[in-house]
C-alpha atoms as a PDB file:
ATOM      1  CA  UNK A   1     -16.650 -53.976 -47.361  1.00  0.00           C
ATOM      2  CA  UNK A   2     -16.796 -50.262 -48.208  1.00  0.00           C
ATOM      3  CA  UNK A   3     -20.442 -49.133 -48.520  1.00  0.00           C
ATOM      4  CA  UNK A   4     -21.898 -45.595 -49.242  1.00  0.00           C
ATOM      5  CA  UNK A   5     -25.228 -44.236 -49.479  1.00  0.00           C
ATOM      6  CA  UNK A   6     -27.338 -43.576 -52.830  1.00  0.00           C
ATOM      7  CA  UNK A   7     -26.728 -40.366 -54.330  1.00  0.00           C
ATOM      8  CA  UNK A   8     -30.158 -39.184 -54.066  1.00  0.00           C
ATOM      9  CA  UNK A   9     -29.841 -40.068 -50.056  1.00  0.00           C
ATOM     10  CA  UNK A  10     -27.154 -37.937 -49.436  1.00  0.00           C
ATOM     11  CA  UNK A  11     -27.940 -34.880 -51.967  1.00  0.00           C
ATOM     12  CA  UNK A  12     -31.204 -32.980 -51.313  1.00  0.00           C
ATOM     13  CA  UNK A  13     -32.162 -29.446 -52.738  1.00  0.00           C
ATOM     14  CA  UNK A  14     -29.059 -29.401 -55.036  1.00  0.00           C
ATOM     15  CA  UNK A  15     -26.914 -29.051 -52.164  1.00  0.00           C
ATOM     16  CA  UNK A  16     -23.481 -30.434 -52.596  1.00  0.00           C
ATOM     17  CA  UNK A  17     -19.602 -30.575 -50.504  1.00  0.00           C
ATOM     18  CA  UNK A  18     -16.178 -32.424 -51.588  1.00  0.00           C
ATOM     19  CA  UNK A  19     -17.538 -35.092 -49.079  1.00  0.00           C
ATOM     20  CA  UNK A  20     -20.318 -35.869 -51.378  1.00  0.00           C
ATOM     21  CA  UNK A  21     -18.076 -35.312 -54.492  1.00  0.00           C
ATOM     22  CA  UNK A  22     -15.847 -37.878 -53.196  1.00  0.00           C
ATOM     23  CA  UNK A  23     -18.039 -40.216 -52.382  1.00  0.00           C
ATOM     24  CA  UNK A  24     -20.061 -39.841 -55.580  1.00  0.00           C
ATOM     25  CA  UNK A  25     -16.632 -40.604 -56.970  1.00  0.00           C
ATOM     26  CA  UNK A  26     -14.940 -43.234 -55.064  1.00  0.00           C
ATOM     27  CA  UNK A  27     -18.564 -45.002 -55.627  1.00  0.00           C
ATOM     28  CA  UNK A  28     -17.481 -46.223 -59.010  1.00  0.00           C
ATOM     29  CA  UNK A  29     -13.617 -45.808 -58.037  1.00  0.00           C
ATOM     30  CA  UNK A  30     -13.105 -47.358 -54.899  1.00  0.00           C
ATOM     31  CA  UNK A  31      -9.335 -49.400 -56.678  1.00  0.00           C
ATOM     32  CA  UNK A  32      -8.493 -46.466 -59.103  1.00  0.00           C
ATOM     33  CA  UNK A  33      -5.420 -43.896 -57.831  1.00  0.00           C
ATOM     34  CA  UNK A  34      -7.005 -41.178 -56.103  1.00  0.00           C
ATOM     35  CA  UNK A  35      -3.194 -39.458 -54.699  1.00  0.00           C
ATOM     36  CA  UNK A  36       0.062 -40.643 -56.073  1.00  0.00           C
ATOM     37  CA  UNK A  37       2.974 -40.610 -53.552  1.00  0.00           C
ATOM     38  CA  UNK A  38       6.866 -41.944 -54.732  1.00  0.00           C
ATOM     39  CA  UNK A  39       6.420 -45.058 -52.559  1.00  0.00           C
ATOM     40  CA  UNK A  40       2.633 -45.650 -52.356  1.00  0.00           C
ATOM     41  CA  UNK A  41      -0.584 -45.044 -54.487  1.00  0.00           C
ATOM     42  CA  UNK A  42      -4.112 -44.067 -52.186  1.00  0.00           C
ATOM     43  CA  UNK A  43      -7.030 -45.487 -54.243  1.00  0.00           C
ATOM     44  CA  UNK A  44     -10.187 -43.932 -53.503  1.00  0.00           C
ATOM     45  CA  UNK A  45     -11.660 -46.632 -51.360  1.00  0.00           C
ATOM     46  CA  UNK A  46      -7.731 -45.885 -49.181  1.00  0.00           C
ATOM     47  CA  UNK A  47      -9.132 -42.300 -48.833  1.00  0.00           C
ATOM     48  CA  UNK A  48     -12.307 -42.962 -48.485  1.00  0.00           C
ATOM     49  CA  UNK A  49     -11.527 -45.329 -45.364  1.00  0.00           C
ATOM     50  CA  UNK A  50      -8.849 -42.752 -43.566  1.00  0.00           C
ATOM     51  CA  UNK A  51     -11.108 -39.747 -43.892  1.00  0.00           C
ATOM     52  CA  UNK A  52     -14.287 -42.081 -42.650  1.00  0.00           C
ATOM     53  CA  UNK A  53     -11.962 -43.391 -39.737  1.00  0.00           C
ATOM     54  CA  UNK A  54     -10.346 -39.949 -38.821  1.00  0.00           C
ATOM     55  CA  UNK A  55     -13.781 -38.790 -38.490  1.00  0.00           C
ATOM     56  CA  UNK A  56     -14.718 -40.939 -35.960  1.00  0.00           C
ATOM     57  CA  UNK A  57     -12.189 -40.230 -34.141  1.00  0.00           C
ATOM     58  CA  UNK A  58     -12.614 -36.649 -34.063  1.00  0.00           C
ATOM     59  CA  UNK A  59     -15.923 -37.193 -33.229  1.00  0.00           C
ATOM     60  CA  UNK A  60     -14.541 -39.554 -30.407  1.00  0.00           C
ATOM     61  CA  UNK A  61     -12.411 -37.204 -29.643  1.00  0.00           C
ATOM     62  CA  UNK A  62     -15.166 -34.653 -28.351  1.00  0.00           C
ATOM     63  CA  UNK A  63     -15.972 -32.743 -31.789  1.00  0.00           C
ATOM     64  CA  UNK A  64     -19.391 -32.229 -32.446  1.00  0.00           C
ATOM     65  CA  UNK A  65     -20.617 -30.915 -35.891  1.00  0.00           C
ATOM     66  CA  UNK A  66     -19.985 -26.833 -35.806  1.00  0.00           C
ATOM     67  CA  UNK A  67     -16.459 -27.402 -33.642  1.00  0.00           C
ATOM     68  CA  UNK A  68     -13.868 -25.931 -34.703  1.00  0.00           C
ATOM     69  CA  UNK A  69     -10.333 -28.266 -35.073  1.00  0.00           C
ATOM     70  CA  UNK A  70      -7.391 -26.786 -35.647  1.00  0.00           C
ATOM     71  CA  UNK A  71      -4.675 -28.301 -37.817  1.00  0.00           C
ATOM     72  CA  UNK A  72      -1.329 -27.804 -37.474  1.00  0.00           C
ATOM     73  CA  UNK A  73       0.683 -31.105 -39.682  1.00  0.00           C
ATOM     74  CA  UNK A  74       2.771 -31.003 -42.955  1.00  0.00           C
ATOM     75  CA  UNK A  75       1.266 -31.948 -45.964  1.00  0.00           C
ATOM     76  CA  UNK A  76       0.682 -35.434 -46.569  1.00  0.00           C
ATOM     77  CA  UNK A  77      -2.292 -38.089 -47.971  1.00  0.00           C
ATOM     78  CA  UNK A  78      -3.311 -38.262 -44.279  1.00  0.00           C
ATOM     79  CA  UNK A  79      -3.657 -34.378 -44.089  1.00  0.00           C
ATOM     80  CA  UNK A  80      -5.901 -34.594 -46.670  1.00  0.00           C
ATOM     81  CA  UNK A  81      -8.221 -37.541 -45.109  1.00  0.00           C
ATOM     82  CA  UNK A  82      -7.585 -35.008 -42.018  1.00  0.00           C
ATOM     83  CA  UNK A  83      -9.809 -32.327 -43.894  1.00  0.00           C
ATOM     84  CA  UNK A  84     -12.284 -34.408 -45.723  1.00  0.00           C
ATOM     85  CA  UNK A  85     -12.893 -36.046 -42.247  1.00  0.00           C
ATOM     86  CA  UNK A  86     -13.370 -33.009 -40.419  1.00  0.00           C
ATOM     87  CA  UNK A  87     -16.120 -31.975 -43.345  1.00  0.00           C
ATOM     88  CA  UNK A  88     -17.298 -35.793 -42.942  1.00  0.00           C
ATOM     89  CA  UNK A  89     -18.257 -34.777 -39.211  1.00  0.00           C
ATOM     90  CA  UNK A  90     -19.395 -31.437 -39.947  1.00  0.00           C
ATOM     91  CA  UNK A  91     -16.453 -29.452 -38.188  1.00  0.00           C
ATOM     92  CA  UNK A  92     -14.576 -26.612 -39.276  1.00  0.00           C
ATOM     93  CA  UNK A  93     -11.418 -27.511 -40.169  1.00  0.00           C
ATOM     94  CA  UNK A  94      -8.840 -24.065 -39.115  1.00  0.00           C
ATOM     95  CA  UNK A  95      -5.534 -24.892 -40.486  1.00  0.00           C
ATOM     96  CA  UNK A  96      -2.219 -23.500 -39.543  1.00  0.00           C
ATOM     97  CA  UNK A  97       0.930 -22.880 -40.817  1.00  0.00           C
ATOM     98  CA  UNK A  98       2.782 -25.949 -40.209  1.00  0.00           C
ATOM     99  CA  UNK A  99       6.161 -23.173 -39.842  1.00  0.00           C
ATOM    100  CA  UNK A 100       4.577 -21.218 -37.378  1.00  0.00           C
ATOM    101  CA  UNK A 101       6.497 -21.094 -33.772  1.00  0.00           C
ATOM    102  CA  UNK A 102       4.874 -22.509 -30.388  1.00  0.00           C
ATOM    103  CA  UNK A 103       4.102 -18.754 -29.473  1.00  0.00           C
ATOM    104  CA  UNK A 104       2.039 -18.027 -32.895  1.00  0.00           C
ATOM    105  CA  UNK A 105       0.052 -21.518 -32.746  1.00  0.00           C
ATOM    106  CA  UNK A 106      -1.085 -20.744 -28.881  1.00  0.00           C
ATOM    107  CA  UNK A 107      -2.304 -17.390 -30.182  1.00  0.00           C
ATOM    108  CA  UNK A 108      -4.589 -18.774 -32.815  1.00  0.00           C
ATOM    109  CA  UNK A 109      -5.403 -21.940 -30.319  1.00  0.00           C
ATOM    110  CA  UNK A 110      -6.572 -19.598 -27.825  1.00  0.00           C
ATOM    111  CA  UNK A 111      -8.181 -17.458 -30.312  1.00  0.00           C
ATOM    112  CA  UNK A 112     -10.116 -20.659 -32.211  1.00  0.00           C
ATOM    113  CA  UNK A 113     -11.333 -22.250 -29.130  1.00  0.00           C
ATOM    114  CA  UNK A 114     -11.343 -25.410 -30.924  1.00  0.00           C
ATOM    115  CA  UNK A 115     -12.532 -28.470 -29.678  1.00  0.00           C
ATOM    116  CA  UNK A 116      -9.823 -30.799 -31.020  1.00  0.00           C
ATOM    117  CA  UNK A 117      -6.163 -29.319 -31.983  1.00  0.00           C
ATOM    118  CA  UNK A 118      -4.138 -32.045 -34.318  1.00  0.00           C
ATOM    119  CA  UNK A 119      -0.353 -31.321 -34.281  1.00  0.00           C
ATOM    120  CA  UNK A 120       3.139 -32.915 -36.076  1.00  0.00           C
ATOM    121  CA  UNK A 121       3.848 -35.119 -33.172  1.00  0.00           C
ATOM    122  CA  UNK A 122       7.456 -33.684 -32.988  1.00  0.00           C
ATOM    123  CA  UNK A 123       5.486 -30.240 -31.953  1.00  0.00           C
ATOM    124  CA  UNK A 124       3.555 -30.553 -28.455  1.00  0.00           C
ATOM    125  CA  UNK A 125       3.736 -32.761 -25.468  1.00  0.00           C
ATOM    126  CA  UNK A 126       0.345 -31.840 -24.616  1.00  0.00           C
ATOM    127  CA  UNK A 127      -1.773 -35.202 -23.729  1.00  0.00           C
ATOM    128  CA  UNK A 128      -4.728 -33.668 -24.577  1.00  0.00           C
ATOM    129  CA  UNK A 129      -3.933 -32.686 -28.668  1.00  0.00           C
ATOM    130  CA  UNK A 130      -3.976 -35.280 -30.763  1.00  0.00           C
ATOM    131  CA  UNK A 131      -1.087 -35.560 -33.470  1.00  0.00           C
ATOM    132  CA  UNK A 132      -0.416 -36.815 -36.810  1.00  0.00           C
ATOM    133  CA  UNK A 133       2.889 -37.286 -38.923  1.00  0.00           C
ATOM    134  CA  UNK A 134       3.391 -37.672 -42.215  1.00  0.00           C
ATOM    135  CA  UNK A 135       3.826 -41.065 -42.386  1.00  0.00           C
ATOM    136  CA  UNK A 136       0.317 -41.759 -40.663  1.00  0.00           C
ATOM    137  CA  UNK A 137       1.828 -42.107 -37.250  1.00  0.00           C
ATOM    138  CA  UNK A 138       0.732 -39.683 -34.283  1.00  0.00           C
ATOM    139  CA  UNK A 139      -2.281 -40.276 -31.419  1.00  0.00           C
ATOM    140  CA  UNK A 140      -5.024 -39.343 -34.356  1.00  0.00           C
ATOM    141  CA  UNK A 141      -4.287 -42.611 -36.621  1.00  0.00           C
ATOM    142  CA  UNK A 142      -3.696 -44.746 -33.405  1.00  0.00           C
ATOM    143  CA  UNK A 143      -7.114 -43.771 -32.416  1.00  0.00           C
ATOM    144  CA  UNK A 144      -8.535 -44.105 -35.661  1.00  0.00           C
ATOM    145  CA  UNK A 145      -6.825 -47.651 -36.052  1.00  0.00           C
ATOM    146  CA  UNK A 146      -8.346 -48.170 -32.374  1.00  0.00           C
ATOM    147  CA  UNK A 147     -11.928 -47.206 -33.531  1.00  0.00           C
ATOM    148  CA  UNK A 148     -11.409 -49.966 -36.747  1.00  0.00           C
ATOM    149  CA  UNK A 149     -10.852 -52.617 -34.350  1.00  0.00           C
ATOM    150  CA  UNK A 150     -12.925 -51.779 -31.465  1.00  0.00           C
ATOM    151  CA  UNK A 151     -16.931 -51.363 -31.832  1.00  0.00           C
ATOM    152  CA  UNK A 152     -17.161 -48.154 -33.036  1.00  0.00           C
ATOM    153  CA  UNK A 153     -16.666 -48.754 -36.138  1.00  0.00           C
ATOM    154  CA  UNK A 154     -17.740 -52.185 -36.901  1.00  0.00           C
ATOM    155  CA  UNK A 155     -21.247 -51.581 -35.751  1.00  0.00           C
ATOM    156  CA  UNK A 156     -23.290 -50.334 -39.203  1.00  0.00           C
ATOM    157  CA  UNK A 157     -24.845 -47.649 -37.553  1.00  0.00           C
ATOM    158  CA  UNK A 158     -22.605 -44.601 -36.504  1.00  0.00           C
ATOM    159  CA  UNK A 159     -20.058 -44.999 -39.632  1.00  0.00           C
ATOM    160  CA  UNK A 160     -21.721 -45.949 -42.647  1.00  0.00           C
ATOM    161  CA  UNK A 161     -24.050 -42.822 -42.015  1.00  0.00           C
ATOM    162  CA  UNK A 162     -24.633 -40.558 -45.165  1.00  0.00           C
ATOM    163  CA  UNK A 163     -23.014 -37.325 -44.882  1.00  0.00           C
ATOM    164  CA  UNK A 164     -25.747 -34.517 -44.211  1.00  0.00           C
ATOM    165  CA  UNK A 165     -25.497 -32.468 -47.775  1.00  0.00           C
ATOM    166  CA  UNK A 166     -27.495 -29.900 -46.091  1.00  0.00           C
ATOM    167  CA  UNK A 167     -24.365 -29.033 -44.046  1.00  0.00           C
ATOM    168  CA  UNK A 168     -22.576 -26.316 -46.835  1.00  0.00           C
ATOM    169  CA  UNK A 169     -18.537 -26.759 -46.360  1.00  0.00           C
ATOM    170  CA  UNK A 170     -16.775 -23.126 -46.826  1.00  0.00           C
ATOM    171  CA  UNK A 171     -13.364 -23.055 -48.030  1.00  0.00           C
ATOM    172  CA  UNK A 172     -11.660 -20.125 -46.165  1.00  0.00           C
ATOM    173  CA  UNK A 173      -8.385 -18.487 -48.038  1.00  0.00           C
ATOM    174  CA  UNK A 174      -6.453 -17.330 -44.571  1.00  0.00           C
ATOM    175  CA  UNK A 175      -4.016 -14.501 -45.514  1.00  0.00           C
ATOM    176  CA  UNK A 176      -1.854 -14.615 -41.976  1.00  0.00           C
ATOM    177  CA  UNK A 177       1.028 -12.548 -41.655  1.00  0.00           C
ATOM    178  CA  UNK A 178       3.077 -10.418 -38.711  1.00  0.00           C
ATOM    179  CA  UNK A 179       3.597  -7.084 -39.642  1.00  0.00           C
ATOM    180  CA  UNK A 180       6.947  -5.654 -38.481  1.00  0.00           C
ATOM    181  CA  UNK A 181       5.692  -3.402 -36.361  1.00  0.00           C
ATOM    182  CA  UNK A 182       2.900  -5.590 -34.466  1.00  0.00           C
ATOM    183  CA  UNK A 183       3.438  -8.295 -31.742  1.00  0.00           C
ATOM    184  CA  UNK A 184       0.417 -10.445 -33.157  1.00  0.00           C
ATOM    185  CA  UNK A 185      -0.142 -11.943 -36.193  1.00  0.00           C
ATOM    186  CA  UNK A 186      -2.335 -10.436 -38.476  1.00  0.00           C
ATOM    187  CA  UNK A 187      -4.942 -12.268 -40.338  1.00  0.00           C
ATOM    188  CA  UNK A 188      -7.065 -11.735 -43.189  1.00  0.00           C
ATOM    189  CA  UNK A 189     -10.145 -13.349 -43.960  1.00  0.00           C
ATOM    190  CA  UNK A 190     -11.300 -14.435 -47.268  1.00  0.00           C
ATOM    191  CA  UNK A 191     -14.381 -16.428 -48.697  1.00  0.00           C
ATOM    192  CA  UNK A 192     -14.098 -18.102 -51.535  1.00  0.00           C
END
């Protein structure tokens, strides 16, 4: 059964992310179309459960809340539980260009020093990253799926925990380009 906290649990001082704004929807949602894909609907309560389960296993993964993770997948419904789980946990989601080359996403892994790096599956043979496709394949829904049917999740404790509202979630507008007459990529920062 999907549970979430009271509102007035999980906002204090006015302070408010798109974790709480989904949740505050998806409360009173949970079976209404939330993404619409040619071949499948996500309700709410669908991505509610992916972000809550990709979550845990970033946080199984060795994420801690302030970590940087840096995402590297095409867009998809799971790329989206991908960011909404990494503000679940209280990371930093850094995403890359999905058309960037081998040699431009070791530059900005190196310069990150992230803590978990997701990737399309088809890009890296490193053990250690975890990947996702677009059809919700890769080694970060396997371990998600793993979590769901081991203890991890099933115990009420670690999952159904509010998310902290005090943690603010920044959205980032990354300009990154390669001038022609640089080596390196250049980016440009902008809050928003």
């Amino acid at each position: 059964p999907r549970s979430c906290s009271s509102k007035a649990e999980r906002v204090t001082a006015g302070n408010r992310n798109v974790v709480i704004e989904l949740l505050d929807a998806a409360q009173a949602r949970l079976d209404h179309p939330f993404l619409i894909e040619p071949t499948r609907t996500w309700t709410y309560g669908d991505v509610l459960d992916r972000t809550r389960s990709f979550a845990a296993a970033l946080l199984d993964a060795g994420a801690k809340p302030g970590d940087r993770v840096v995402v590297q997948v095409e867009k998809s419904p799971d790329a989206v539980a991908l960011y909404l789980a990494c503000l679940w946990a209280g990371t930093v989601h850094v995403p890359l260009n999905p058309a960037f080359t081998t040699e431009e996403r070791a530059y900005f892994v190196d310069d990150a020093e992230p803590a978990v790096v997701v990737v399309d599956p088809a890009t890296t043979t490193d053990p250690t990253w975890l990947t996702l496709g677009t059809n919700g394949d890769g080694t970060l829904a396997q371990r998600a799926d793993a979590l769901i049917v081991g203890s991890f999740l099933k115990e009420e404790g670690d999952w159904r925990r509010s998310v902290d509202a005090s943690r603010v979630a920044v959205v980032f507008l990354f300009s990154i380009h390669k001038p022609a007459n640089q080596d390196r990529p250049r980016t440009d920062l902008k809050i928003r």
